[in-house]
N, C-alpha and C. Protein backbone atom coordinates (compact mmCIF):
# COMPACT_ATOMS: atom_id res chain seq x y z
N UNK A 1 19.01 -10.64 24.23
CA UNK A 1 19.32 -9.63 23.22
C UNK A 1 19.50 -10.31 21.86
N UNK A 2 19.00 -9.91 21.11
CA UNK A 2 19.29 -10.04 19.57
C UNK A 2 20.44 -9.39 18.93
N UNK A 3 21.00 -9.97 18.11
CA UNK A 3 22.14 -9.25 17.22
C UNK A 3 21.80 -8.70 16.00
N UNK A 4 20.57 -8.24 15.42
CA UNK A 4 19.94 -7.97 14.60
C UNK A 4 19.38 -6.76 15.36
N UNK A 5 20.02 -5.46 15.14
CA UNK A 5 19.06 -4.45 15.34
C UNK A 5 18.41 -3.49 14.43
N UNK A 6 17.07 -3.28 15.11
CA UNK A 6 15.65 -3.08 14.21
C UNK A 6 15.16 -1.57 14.67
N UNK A 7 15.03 -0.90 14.06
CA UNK A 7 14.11 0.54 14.41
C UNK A 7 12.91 0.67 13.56
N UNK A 8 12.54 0.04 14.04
CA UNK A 8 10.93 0.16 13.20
C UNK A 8 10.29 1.90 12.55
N UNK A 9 10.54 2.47 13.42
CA UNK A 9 9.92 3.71 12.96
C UNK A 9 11.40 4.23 12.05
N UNK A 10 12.07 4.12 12.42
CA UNK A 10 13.50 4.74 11.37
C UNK A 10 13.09 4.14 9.80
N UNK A 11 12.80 2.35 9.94
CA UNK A 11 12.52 1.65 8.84
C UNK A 11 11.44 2.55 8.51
N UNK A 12 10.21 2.74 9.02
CA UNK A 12 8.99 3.06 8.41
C UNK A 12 9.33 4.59 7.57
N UNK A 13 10.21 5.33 8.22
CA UNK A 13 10.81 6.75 7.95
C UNK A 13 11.51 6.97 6.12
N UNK A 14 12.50 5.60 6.67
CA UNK A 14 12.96 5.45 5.46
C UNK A 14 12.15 5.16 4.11
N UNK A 15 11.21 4.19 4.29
CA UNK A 15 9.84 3.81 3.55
C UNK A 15 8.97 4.83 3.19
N UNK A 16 8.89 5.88 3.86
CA UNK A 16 7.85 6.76 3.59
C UNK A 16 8.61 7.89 2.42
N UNK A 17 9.95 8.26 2.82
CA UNK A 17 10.85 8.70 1.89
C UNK A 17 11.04 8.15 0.56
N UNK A 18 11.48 6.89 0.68
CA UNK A 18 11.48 6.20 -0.79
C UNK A 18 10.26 6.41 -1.73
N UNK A 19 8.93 6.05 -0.79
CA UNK A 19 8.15 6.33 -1.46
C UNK A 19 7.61 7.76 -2.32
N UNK A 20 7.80 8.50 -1.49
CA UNK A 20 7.61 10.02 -1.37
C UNK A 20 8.55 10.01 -3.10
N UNK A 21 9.47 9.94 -3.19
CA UNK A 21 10.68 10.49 -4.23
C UNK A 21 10.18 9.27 -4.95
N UNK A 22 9.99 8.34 -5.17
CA UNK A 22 8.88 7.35 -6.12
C UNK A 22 7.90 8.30 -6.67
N UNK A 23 7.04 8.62 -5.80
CA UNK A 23 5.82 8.66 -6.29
C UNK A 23 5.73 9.94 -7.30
N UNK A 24 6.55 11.32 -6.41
CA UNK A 24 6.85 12.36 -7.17
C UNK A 24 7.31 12.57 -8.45
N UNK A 25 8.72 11.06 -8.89
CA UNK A 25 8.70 11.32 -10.23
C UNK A 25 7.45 10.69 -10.43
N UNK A 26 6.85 9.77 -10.64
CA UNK A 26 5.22 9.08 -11.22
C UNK A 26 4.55 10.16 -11.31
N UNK A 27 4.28 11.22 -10.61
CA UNK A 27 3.86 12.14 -10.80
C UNK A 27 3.85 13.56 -12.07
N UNK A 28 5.36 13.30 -11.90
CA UNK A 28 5.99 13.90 -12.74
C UNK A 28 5.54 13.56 -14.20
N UNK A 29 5.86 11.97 -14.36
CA UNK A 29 5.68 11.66 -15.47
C UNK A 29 4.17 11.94 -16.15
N UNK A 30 3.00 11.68 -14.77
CA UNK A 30 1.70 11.74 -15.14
C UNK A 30 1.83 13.25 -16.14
N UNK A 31 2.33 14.17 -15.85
CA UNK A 31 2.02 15.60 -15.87
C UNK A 31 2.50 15.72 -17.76
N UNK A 32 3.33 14.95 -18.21
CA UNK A 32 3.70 14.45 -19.72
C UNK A 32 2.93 13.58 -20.51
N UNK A 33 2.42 12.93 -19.88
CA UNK A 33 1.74 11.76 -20.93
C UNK A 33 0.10 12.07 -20.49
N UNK A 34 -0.55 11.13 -21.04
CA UNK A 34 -2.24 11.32 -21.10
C UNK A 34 -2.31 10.15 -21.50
N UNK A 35 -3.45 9.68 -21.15
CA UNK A 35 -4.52 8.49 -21.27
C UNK A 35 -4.90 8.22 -22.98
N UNK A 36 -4.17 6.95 -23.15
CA UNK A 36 -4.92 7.00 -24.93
C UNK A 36 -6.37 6.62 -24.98
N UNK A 37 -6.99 6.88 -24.03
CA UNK A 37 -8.66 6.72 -24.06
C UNK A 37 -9.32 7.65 -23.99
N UNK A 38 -8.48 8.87 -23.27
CA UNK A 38 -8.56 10.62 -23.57
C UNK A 38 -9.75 10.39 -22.03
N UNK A 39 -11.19 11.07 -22.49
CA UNK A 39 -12.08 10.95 -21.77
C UNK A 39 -13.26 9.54 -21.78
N UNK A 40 -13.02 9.16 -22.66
CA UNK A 40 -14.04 7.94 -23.24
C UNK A 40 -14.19 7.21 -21.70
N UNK A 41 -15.17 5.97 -21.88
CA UNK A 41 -15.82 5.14 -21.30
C UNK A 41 -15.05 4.33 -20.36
N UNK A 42 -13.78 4.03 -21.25
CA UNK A 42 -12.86 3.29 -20.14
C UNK A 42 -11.95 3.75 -19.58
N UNK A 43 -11.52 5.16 -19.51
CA UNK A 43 -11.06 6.24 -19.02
C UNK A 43 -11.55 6.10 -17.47
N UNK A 44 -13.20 6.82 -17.63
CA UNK A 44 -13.89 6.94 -16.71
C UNK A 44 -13.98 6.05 -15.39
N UNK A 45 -14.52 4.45 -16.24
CA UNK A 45 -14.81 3.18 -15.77
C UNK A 45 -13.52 3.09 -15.15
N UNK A 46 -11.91 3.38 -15.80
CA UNK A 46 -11.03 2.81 -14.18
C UNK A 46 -10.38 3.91 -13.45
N UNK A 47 -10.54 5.23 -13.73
CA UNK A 47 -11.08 6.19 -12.57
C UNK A 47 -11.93 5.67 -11.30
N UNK A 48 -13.07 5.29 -11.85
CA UNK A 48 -13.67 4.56 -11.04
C UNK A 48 -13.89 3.18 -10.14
N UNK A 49 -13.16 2.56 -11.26
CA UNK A 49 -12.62 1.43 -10.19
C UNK A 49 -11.45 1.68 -9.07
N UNK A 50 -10.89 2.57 -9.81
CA UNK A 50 -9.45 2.85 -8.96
C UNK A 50 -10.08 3.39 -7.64
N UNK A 51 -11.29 4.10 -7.52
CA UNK A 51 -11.17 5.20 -6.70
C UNK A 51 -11.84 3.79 -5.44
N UNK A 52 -12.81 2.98 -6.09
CA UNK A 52 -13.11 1.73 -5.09
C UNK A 52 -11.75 1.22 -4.53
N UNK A 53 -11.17 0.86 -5.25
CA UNK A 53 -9.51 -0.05 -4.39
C UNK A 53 -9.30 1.20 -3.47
N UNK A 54 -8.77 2.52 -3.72
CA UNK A 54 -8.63 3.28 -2.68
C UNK A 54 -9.13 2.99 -1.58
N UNK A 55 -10.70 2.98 -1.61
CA UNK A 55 -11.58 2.83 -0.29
C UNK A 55 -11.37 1.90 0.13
N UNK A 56 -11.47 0.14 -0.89
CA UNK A 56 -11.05 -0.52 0.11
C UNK A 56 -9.91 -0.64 1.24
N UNK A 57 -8.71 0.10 0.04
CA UNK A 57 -7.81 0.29 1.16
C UNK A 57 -7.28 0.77 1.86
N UNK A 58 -8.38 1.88 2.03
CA UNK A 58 -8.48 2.54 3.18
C UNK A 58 -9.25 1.83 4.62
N UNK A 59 -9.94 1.50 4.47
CA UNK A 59 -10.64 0.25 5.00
C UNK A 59 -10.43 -1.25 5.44
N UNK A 60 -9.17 -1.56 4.27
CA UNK A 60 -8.63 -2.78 5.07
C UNK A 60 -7.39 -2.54 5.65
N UNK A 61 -6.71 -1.31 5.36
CA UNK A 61 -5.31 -1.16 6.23
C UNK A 61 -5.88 -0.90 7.86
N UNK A 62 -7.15 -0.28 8.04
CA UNK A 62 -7.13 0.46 8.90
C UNK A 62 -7.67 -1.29 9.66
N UNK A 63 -8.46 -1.85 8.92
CA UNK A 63 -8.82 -3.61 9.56
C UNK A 63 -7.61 -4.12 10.04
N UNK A 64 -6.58 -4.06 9.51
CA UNK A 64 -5.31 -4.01 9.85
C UNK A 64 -4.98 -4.05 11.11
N UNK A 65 -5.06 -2.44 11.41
CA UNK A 65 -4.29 -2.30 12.21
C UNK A 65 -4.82 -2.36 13.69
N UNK A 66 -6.35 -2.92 13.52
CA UNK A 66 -6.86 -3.54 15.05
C UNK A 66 -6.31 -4.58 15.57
N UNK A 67 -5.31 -5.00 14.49
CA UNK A 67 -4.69 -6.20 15.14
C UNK A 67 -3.08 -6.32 15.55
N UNK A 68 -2.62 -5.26 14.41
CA UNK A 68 -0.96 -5.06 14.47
C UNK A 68 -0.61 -3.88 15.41
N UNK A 69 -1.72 -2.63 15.42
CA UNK A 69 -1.30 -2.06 16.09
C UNK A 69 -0.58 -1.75 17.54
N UNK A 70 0.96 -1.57 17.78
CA UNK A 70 1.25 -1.62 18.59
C UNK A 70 1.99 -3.04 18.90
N UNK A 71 1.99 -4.00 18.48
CA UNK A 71 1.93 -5.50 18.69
C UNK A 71 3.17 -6.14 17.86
N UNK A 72 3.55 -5.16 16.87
CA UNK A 72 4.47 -5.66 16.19
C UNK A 72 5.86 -6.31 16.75
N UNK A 73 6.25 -5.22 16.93
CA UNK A 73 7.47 -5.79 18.24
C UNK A 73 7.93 -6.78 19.37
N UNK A 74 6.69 -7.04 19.60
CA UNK A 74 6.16 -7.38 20.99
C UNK A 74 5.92 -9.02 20.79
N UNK A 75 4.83 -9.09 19.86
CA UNK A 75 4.82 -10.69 19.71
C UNK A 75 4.53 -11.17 17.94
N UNK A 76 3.77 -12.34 18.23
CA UNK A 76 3.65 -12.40 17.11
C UNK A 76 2.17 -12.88 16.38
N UNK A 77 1.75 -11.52 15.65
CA UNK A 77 0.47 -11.46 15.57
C UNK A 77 -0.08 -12.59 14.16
N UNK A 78 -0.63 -13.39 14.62
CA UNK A 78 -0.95 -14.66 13.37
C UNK A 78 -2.72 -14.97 13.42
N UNK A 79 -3.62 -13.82 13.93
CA UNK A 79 -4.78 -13.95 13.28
C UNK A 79 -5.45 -12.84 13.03
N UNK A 80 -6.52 -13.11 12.91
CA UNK A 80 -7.32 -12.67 11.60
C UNK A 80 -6.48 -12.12 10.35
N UNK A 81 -6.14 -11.01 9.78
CA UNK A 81 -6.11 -10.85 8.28
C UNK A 81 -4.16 -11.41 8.23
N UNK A 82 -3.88 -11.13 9.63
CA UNK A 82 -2.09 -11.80 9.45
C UNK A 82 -2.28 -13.67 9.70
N UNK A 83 -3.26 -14.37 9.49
CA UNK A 83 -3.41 -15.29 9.72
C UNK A 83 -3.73 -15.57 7.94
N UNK A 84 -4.02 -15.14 7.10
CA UNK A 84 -3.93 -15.46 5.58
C UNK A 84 -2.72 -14.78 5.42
N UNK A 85 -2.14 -13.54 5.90
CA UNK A 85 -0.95 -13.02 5.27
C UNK A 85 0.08 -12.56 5.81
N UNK A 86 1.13 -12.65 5.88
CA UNK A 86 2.13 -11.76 6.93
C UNK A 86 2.11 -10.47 6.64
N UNK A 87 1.87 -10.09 5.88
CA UNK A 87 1.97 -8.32 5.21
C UNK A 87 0.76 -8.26 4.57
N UNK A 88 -0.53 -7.87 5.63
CA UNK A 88 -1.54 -7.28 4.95
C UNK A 88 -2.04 -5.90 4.73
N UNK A 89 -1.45 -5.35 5.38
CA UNK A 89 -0.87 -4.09 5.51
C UNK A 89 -0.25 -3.28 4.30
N UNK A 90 0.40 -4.37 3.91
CA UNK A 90 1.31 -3.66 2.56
C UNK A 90 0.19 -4.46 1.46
N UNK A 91 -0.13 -5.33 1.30
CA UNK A 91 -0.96 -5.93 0.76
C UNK A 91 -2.11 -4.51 0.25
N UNK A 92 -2.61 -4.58 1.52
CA UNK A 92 -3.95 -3.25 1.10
C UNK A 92 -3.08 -1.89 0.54
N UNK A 93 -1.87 -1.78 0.84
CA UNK A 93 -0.99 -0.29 0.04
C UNK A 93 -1.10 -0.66 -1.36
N UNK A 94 -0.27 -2.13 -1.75
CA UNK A 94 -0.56 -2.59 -3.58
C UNK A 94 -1.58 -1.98 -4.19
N UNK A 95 -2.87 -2.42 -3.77
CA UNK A 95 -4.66 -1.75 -3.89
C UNK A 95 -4.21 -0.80 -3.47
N UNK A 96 -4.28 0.03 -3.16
CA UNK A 96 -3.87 1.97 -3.00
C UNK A 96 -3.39 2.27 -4.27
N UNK A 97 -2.07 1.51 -3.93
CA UNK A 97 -1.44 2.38 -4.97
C UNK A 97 -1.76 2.02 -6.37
N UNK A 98 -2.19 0.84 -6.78
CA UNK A 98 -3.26 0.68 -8.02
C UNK A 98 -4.19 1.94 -8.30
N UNK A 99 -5.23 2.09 -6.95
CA UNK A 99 -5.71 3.09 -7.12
C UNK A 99 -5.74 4.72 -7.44
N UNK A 100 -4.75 4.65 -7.21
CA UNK A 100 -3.98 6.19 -7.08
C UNK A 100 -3.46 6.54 -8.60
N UNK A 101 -2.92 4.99 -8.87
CA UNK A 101 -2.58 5.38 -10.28
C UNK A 101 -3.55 4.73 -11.41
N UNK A 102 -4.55 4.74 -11.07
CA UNK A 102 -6.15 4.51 -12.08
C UNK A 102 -6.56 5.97 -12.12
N UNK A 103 -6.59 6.84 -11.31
CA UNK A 103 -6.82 7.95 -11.21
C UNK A 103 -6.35 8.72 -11.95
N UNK A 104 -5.10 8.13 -12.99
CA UNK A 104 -4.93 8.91 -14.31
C UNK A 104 -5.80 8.99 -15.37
N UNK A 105 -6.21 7.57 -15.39
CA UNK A 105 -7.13 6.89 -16.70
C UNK A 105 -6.61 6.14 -17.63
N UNK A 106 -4.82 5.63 -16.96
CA UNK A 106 -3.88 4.92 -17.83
C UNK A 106 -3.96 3.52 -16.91
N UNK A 107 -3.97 2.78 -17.51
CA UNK A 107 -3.67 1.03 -16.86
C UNK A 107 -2.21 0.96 -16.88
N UNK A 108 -1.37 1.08 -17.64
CA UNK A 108 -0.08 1.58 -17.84
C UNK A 108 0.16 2.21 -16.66
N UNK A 109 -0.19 3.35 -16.08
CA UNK A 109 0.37 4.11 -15.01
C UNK A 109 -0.28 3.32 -13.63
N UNK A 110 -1.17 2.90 -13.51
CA UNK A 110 -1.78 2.61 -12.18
C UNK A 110 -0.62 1.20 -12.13
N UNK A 111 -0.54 0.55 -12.79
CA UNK A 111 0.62 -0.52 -12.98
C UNK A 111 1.57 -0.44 -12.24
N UNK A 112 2.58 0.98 -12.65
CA UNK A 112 3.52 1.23 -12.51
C UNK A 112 3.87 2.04 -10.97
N UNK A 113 2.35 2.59 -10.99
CA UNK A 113 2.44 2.52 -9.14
C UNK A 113 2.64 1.45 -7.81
N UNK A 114 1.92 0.33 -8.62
CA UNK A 114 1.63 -0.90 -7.75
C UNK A 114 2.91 -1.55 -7.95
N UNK A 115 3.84 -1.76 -9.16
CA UNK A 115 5.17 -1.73 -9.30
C UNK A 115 6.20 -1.07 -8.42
N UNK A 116 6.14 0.39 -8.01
CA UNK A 116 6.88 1.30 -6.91
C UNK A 116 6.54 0.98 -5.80
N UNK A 117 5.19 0.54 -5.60
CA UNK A 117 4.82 0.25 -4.05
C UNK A 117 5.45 -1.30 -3.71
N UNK A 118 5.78 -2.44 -4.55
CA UNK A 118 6.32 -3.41 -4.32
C UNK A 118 7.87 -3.47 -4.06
N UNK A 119 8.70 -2.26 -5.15
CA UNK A 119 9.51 -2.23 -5.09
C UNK A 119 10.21 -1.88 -3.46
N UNK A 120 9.39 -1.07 -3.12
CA UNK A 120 10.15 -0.08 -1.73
C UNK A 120 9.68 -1.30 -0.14
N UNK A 121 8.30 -1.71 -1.07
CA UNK A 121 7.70 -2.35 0.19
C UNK A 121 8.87 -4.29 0.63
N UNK A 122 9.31 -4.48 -0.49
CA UNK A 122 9.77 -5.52 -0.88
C UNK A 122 11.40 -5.51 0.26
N UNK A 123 12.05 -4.45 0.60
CA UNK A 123 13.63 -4.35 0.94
C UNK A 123 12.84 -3.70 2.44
N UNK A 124 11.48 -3.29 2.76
CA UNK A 124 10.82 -3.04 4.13
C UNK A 124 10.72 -4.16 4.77
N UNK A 125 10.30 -5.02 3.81
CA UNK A 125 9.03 -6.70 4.39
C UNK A 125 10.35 -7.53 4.49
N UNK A 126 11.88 -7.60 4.25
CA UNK A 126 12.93 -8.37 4.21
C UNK A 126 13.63 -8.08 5.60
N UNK A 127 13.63 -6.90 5.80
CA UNK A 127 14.53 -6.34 7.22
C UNK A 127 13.86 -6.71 8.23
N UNK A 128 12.17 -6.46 8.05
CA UNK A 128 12.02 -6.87 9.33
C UNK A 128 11.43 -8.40 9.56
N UNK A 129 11.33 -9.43 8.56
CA UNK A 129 10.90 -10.83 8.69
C UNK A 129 12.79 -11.31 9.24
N UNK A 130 13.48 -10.28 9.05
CA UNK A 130 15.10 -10.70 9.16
C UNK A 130 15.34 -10.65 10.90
N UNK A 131 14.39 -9.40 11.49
CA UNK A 131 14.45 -8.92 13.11
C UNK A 131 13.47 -10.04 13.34
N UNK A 132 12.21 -10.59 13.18
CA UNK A 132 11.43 -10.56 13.77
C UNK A 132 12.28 -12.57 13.42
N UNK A 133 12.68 -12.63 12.88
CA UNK A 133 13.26 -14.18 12.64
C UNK A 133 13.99 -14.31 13.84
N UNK A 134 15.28 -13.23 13.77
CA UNK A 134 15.74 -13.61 14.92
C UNK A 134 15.65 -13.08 16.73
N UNK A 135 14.41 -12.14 16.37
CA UNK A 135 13.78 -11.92 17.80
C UNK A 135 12.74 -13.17 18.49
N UNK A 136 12.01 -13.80 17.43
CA UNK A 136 10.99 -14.91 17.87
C UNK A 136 11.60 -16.25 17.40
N UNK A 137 12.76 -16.26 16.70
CA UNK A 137 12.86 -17.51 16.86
C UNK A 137 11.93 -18.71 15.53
N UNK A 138 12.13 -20.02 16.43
CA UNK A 138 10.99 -21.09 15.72
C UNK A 138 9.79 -20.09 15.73
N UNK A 139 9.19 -20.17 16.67
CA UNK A 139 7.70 -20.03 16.30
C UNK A 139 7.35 -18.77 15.25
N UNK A 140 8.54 -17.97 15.05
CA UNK A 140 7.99 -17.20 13.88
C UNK A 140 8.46 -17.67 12.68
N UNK A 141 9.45 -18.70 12.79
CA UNK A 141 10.12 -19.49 11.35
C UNK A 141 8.65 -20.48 11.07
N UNK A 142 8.09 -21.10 11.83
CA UNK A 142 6.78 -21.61 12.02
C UNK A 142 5.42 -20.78 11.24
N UNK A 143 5.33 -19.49 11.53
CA UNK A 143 4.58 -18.99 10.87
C UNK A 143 4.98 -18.16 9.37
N UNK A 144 6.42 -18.35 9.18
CA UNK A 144 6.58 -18.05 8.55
C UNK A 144 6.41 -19.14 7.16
N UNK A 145 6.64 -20.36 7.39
CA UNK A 145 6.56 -21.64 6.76
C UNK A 145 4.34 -21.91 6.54
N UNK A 146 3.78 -21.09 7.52
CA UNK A 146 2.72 -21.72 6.45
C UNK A 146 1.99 -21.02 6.45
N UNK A 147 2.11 -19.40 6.25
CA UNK A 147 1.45 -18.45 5.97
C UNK A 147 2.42 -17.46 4.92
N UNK A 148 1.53 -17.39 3.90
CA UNK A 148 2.25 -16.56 2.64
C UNK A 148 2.79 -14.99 3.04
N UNK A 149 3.40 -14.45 2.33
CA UNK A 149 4.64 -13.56 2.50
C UNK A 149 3.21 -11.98 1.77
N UNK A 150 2.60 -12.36 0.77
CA UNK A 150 1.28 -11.36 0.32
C UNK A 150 0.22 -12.30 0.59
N UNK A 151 -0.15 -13.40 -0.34
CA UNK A 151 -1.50 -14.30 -0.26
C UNK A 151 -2.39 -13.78 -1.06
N UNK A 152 -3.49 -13.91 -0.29
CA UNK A 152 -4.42 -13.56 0.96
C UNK A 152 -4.31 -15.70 0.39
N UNK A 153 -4.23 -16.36 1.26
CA UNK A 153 -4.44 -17.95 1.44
C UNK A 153 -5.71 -18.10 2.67
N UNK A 154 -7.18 -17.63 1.83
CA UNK A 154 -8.28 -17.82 3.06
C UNK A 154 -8.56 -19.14 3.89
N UNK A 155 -7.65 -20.13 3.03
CA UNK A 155 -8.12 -20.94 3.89
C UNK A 155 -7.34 -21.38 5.28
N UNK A 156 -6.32 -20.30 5.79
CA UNK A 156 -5.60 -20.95 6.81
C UNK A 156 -6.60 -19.18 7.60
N UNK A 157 -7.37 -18.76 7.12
CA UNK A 157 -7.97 -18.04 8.33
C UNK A 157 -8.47 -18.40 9.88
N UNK A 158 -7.87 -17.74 11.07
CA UNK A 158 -8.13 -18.27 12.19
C UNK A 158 -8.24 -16.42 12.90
N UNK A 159 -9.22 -16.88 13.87
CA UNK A 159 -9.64 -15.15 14.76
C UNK A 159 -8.88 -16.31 15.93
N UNK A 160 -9.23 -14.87 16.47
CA UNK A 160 -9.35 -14.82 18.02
C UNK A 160 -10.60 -13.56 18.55
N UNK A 161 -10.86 -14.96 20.05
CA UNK A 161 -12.44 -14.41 20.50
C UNK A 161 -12.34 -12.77 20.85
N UNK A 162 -11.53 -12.68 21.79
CA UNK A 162 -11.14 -11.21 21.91
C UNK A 162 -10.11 -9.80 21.34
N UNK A 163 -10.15 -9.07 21.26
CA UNK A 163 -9.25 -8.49 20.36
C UNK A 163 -8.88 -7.01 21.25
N UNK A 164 -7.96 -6.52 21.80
CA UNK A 164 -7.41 -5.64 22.54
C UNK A 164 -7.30 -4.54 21.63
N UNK A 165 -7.17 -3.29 21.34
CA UNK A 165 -7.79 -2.49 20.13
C UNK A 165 -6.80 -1.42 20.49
N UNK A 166 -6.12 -0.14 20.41
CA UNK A 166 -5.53 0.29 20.48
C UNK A 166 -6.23 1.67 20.04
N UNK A 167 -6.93 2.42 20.03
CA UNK A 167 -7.05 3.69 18.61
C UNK A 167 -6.27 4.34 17.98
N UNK A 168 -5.20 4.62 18.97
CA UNK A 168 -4.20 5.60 18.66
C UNK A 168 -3.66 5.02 17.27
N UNK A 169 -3.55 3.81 17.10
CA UNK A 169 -3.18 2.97 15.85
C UNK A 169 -4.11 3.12 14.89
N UNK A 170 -5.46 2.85 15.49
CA UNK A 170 -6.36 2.64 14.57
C UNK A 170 -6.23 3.85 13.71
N UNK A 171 -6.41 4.97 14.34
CA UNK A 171 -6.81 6.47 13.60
C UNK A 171 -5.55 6.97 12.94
N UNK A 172 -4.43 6.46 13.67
CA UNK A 172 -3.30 6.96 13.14
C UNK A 172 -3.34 6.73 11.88
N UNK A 173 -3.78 5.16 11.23
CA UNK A 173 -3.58 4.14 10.33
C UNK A 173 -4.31 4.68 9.18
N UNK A 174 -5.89 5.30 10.06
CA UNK A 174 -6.73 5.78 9.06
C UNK A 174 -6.77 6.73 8.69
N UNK A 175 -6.03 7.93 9.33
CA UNK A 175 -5.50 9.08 8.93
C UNK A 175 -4.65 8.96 7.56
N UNK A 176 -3.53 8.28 7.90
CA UNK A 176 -2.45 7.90 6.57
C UNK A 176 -3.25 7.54 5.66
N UNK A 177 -4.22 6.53 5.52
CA UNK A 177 -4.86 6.15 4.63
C UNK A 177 -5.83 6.64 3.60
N UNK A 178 -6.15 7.97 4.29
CA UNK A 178 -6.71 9.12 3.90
C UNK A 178 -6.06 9.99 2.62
N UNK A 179 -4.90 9.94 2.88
CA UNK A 179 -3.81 10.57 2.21
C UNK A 179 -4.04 10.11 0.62
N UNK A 180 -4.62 9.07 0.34
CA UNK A 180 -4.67 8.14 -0.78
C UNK A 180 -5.86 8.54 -1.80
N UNK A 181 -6.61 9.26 -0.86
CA UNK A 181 -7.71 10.27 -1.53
C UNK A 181 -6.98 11.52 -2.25
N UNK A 182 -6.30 11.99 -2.03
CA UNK A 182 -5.65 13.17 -2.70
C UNK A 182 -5.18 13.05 -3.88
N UNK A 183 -5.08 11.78 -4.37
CA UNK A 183 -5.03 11.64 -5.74
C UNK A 183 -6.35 11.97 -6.68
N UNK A 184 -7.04 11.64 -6.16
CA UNK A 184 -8.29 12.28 -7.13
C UNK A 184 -8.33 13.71 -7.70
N UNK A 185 -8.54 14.64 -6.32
CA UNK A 185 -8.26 16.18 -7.09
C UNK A 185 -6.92 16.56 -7.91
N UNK A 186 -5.85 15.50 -7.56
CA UNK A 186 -4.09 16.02 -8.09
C UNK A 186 -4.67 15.59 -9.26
N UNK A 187 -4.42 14.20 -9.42
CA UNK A 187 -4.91 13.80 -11.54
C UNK A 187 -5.87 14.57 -12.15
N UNK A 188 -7.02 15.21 -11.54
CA UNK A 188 -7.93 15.90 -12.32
C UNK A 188 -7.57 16.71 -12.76
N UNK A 189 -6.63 17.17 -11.47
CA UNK A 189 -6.15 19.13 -11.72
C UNK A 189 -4.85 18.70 -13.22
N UNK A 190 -4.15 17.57 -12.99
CA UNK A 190 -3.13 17.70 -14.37
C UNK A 190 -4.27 17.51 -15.51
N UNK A 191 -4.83 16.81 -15.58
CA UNK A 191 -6.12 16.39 -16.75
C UNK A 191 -6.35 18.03 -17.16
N UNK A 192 -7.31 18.68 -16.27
CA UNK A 192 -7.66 20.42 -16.53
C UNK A 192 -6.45 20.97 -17.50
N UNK A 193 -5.33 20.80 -16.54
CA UNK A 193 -3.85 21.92 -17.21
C UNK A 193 -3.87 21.30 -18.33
N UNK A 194 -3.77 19.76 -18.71
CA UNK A 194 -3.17 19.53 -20.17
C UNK A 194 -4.52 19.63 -21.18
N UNK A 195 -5.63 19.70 -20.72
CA UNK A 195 -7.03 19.76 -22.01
C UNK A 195 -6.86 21.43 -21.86
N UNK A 196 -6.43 22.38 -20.74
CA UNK A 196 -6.19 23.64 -21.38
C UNK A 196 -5.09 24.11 -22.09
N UNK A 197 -4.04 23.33 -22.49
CA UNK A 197 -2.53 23.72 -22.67
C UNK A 197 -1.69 24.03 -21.88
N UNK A 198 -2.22 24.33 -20.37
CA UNK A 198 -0.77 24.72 -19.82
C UNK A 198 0.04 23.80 -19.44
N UNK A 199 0.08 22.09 -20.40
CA UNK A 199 0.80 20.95 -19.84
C UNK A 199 0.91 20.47 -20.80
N UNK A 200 2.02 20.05 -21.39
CA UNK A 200 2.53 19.41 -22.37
C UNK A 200 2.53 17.74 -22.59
N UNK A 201 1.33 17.43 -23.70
CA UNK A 201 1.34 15.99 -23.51
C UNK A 201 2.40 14.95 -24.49
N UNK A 202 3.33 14.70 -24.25
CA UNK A 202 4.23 14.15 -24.75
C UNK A 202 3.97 12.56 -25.34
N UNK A 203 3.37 11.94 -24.27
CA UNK A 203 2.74 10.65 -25.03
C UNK A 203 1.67 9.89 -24.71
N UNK A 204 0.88 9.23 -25.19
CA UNK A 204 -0.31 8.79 -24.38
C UNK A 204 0.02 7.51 -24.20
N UNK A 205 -0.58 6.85 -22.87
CA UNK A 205 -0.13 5.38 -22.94
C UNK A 205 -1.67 4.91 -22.33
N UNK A 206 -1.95 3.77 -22.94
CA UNK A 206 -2.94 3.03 -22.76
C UNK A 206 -3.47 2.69 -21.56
């Protein structure tokens, strides 16, 4: 038995909340300010980049979770993408939430998402390197000593030949990840309200 007790899904519960009441004021704020590039070229251009990081990370959380899924608890998973990083997982959320907040057309705001997503993800990634320290012991103080905390450090990449796969994880993972698309129609729809007036633009930020 460990003296460190861990509820992973309570933690994840709590995380999804923080975020939730994060993101809503960001939201909030989007619905006041506007893009000082308005519609122009570089407006567009990181709309569009943003909406790529989305995909990727929709795509690499879900790479993810062929490997964590299910496994967390249990042992200790140190290859492929947790073999450059201990948190790649949250890693690919940073890229989300970049993305999510490019989808204004402010660099300023997509910032300040990837800022909220560190903040909440930062007091998540502490509790449980705190369980999983003293559930595994050395060999996770071991991996904890030469694999970075974000990274990506490609050069300590190592697979393994076989890989046990889970779906229920997988889809679960890629379901959530999905969720990250819904920023596109939300920012457009505030963009519409404030170029028609029914949204008050208070300040533009770059």
């Amino acid at each position: 038995m460990t003296s460190v007790s861990f509820d992973l899904q309570r933690v994840q519960r709590i995380r999804k909340f923080a975020i939730l009441l994060f993101l809503l004021a960001a939201v909030a704020l989007a619905m006041v300010t506007g893009s000082f590039w308005a519609h122009g070229a570089f407006h567009k251009a990181l709309e569009a980049f943003g909406l790529g990081a989305i995909v990727l990370a929709i795509v690499g959380r879900a790479w993810c979770s062929l490997y964590i899924g299910g496994r967390k608890k249990a042992e200790i998973v140190a290859t492929g993408p947790y073999s450059i990083s201990r948190n790649p997982l949250y890693v690919f959320s940073y890229v989300a939430a970049f993305g999510v907040g490019a989808q204004t057309g402010s660099f300023v705001m997509a910032v300040l998402f990837v800022m909220i997503a560190v903040l909440v993800f930062h007091f998540t990634i502490a509790k449980e390197e705190a369980w999983l320290t003293e559930a595994f012991g050395q060999p996770y103080s071991d991996y904890l000593a030469r694999t970075p905390r974000c990274g990506p450090d490609f050069s300590k990449w190592r697979d393994e030949g076989d890989l046990v796969i889970k779906p229920q994880f997988f889809l679960t993972t890629l379901r959530d990840g999905l969720v990250f698309l819904a920023a596109v129609p939300i920012f457009e729809g505030i963009e519409m309200a404030q170029a028609s007036g029914w949204l008050p633009v208070l300040m533009l930020l770059p």
